[in-house]
Protein backbone atom coordinates (compact mmCIF):
# COMPACT_ATOMS: atom_id res chain seq x y z
CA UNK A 1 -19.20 -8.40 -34.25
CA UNK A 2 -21.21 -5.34 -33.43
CA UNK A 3 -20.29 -1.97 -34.15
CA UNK A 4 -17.78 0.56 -32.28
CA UNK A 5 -19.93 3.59 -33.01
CA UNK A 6 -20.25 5.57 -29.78
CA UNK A 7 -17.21 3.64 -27.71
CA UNK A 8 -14.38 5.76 -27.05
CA UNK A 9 -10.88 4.78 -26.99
CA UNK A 10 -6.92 5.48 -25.69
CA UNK A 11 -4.31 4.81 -27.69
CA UNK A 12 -0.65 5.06 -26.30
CA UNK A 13 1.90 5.22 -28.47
CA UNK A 14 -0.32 6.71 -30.88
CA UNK A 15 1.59 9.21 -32.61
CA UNK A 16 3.60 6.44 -34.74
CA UNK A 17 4.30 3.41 -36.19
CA UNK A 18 1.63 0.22 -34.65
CA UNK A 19 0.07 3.04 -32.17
CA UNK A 20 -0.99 5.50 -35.18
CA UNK A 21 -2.03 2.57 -37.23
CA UNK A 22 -4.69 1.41 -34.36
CA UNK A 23 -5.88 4.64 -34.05
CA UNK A 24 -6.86 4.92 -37.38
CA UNK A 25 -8.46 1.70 -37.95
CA UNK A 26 -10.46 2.09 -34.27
CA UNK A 27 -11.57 5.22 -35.83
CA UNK A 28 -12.20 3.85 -38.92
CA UNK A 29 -14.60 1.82 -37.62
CA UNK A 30 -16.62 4.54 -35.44
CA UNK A 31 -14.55 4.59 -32.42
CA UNK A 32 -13.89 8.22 -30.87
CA UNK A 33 -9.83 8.13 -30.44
CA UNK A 34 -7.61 9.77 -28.40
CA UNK A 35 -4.01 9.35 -28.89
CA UNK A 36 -1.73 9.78 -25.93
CA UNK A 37 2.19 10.19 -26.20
CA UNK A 38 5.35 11.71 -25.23
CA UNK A 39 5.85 14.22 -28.29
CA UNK A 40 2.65 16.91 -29.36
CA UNK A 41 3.80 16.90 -33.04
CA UNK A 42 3.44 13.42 -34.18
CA UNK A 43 -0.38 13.74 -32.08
CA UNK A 44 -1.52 16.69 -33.64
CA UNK A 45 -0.70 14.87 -37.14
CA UNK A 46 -2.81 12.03 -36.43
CA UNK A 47 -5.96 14.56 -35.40
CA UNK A 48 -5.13 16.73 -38.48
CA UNK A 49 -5.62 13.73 -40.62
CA UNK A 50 -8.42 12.30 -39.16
CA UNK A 51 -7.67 9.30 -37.74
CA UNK A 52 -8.21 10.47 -33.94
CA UNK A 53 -10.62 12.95 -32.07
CA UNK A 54 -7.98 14.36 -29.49
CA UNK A 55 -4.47 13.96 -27.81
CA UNK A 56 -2.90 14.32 -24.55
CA UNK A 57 0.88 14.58 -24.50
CA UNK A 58 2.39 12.79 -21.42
CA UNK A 59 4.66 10.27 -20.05
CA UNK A 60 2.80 7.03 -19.67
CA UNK A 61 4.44 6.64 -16.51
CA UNK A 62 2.94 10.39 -15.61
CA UNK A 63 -0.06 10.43 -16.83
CA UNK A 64 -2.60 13.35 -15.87
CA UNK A 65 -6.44 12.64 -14.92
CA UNK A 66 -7.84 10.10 -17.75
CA UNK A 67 -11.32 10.35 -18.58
CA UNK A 68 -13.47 6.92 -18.78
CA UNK A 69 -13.01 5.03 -21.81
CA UNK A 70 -14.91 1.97 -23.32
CA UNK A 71 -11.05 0.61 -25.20
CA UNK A 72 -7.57 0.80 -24.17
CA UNK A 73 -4.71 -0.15 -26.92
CA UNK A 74 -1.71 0.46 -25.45
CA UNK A 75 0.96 0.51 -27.84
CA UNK A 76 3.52 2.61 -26.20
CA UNK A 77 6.87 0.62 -25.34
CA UNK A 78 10.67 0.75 -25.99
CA UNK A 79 13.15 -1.52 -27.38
CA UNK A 80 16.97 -1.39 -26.48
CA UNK A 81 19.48 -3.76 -27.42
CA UNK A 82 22.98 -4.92 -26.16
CA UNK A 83 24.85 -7.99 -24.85
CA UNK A 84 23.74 -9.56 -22.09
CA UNK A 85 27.23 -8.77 -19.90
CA UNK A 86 27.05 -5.43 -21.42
CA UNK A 87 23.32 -4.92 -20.03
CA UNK A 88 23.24 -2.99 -16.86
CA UNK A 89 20.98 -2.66 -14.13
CA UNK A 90 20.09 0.80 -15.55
CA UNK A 91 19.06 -0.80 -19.07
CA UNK A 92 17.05 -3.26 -17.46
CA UNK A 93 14.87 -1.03 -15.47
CA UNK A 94 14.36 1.64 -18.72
CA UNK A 95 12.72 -1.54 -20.29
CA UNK A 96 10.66 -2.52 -17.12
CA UNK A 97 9.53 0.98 -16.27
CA UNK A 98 8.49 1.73 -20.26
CA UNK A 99 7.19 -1.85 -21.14
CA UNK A 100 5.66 -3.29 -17.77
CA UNK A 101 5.28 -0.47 -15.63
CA UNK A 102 3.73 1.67 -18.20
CA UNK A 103 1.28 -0.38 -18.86
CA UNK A 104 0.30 -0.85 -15.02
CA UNK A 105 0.01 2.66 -14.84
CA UNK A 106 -2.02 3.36 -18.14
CA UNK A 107 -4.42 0.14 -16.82
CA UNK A 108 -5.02 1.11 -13.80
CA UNK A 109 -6.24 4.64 -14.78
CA UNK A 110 -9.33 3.57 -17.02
CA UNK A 111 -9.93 -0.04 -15.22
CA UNK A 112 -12.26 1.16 -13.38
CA UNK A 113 -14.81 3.27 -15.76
CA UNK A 114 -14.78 0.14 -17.55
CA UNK A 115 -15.65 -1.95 -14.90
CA UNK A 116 -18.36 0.78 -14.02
CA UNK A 117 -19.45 0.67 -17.08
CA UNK A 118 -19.57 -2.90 -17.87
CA UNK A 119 -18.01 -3.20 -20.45
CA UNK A 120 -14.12 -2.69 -21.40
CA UNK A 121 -11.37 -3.97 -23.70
CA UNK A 122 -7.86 -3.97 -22.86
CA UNK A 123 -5.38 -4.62 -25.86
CA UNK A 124 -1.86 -4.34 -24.97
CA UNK A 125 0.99 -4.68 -28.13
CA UNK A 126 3.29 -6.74 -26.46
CA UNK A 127 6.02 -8.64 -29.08
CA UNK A 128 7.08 -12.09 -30.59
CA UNK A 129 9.63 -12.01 -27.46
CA UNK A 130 7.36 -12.24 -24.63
CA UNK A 131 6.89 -15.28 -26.07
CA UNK A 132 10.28 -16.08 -27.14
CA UNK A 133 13.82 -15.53 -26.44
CA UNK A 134 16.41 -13.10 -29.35
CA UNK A 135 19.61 -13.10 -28.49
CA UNK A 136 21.22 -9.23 -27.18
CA UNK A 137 17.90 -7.93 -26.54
CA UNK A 138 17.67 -9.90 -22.55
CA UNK A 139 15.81 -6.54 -21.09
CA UNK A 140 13.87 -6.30 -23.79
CA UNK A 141 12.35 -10.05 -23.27
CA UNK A 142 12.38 -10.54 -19.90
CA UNK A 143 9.60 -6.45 -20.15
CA UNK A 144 8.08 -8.12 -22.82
CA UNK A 145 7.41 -11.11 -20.99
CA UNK A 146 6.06 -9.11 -17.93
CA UNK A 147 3.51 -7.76 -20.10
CA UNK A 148 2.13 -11.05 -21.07
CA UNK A 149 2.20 -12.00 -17.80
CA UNK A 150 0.69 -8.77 -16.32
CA UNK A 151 -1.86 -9.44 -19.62
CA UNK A 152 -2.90 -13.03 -18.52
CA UNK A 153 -3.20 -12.20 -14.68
CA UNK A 154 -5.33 -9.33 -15.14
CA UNK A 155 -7.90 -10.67 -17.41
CA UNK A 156 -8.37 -13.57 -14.74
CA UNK A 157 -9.05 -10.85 -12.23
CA UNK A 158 -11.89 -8.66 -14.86
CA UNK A 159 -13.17 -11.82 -16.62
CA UNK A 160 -17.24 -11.27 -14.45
CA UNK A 161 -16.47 -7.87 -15.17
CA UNK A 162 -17.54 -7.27 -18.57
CA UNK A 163 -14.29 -6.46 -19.85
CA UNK A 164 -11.78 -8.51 -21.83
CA UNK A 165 -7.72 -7.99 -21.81
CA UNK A 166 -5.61 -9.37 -24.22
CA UNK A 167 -2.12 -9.33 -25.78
CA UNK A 168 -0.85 -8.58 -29.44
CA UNK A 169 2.47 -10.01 -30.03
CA UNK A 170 3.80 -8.51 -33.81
CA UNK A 171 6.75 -10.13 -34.87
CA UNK A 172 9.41 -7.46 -36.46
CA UNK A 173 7.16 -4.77 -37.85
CA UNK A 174 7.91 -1.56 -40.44
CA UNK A 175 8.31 0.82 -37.20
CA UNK A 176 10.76 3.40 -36.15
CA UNK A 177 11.91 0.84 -34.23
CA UNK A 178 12.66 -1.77 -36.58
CA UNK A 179 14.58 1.40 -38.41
CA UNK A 180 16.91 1.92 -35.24
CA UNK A 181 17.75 -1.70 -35.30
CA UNK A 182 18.40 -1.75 -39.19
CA UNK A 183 21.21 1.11 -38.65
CA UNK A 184 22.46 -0.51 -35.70
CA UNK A 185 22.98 -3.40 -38.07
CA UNK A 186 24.52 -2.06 -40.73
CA UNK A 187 26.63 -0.02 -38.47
CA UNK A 188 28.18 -2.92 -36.61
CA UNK A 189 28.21 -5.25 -39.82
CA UNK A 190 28.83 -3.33 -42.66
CA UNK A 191 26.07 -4.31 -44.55
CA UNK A 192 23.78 -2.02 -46.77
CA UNK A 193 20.18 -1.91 -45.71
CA UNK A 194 18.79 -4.56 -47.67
CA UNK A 195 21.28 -6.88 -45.85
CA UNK A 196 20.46 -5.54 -43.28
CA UNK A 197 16.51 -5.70 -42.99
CA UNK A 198 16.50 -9.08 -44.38
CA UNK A 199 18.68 -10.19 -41.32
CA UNK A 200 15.22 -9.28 -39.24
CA UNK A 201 12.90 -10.68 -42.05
CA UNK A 202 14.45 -13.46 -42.22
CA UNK A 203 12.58 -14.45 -38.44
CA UNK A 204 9.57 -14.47 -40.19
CA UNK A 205 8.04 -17.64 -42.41
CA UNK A 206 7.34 -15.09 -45.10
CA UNK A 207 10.52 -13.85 -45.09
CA UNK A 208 8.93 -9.66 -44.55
CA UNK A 209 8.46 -7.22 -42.24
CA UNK A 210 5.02 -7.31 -40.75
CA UNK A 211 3.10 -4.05 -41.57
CA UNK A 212 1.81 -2.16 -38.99
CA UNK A 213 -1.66 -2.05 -40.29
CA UNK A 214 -1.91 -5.89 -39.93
CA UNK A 215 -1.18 -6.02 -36.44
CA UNK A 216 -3.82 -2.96 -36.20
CA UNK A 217 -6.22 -5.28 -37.84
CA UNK A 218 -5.38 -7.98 -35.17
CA UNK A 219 -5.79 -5.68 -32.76
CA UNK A 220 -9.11 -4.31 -33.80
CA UNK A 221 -10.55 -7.46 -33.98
CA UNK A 222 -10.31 -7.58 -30.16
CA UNK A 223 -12.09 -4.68 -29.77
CA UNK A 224 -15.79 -5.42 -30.74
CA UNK A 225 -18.57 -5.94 -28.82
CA UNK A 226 -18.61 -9.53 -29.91
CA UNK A 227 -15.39 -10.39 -28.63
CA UNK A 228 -15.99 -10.69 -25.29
CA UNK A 229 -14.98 -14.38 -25.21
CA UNK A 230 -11.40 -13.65 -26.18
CA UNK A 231 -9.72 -13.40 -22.95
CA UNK A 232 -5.91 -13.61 -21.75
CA UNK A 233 -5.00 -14.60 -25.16
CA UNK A 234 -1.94 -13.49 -26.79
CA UNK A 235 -2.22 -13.13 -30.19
CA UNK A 236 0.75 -13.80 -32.63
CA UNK A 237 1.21 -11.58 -35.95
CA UNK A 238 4.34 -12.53 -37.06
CA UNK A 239 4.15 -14.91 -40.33
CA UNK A 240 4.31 -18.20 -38.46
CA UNK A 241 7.68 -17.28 -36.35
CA UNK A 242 6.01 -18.68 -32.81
């Protein structure tokens, strides 16, 4: 598949959970990484341990000047859940702005050194539910399946261009996230954790929690020189759920 030695790469999100994990396998496998996120701390801890080169701390829908870069994983979103009749207009645009508009903003800031260059891959970490509907997470869903959307448009519009975009879509994952929704569980239930992470695993064929290194592996994959015939796809790493 080639080798990623001399590429450099932006990954959002990449201070935690799927984010930090794709940062450390593209550097892993030679890339030059720069993480990019809304708190310094969490950055500065993946530099300090080696799995990126540098960070820049900004809003994804602020971002600064980007320089050009050869991969973009963008793996900064947000998840919010309530009743539909309880979801407001407000909740519904957090989830657009983070999950859709985000990644507009973050895509069209290195398009076009990739498109300069030649060469480019685009992996966005989009979720079982842009390809699927969960019940009180509507906002969620509806973002979700933007991105795909946004995902399978663009890569008609860069497929002469030398540079491939793609979607990740992890089923429930061992992420910060995933820990929110586990105490929202076992606040509204009652039940103890175990109850209540199995009520999430339980989505899954294998009856886990995906780990976040195997949707960075997934992810990865996408990112070689070689895979430049993977385009528009979104990939599924969730067990057998979809």
């Amino acid at each position: 598949m080639g080798t990623l030695q001399g590429r450099t790469a932006l990954v959002t999100g990449g201070g935690s959970g799927i984010g930090a994990a794709c940062a450390a396998a593209l550097t892993a496998a030679g890339a030059r990484v720069t993480v990019l996120g809304r708190r310094e701390a969490p950055l500065q801890a993946r530099v300090a341990a080696g799995e990126a080169a540098s960070l820049i701390a900004a809003d994804i829908n602020a971002l600064p000047a980007l320089p050009a870069f050869d991969i973009l994983l963008h793996a900064a979103g947000a998840a919010e859940s309530a009743p539909f009749l309880k979801s407001d207009a407000a909740l519904f645009d957090r989830m657009w702005r983070t999950n859709v508009l985000g990644a507009v903003a973050v895509a069209q800031a290195v398009l076009p050194g990739m498109i300069v260059a030649g060469f480019g891959r685009v992996v966005m970490v989009a979720s079982t539910a842009s390809l699927k509907g969960y019940p009180y997470v509507t906002a969620y869903a509806a973002a979700k399946h933007g991105l795909l959307g946004l995902v399978r448009s663009l890569a008609q519009e860069v497929a002469t261009k030398g540079v491939t975009v793609n979607a990740i879509c992890p089923g429930f994952t061992e992420t910060d996230i995933v820990a929110g929704s586990v105490a929202r569980i076992m606040q509204k239930t009652g039940r103890d954790e175990a109850a209540a992470r199995a009520e999430l695993a339980k989505h899954n064929p294998q009856c886990r929690l995906v780990q976040p290194s195997e949707v960075a592996a997934a992810a990865l994959a996408l990112c070689w020189p070689g895979s430049g015939a993977i385009n528009g796809q979104a990939i599924a790493v969730d067990g057998g759920e979809t």
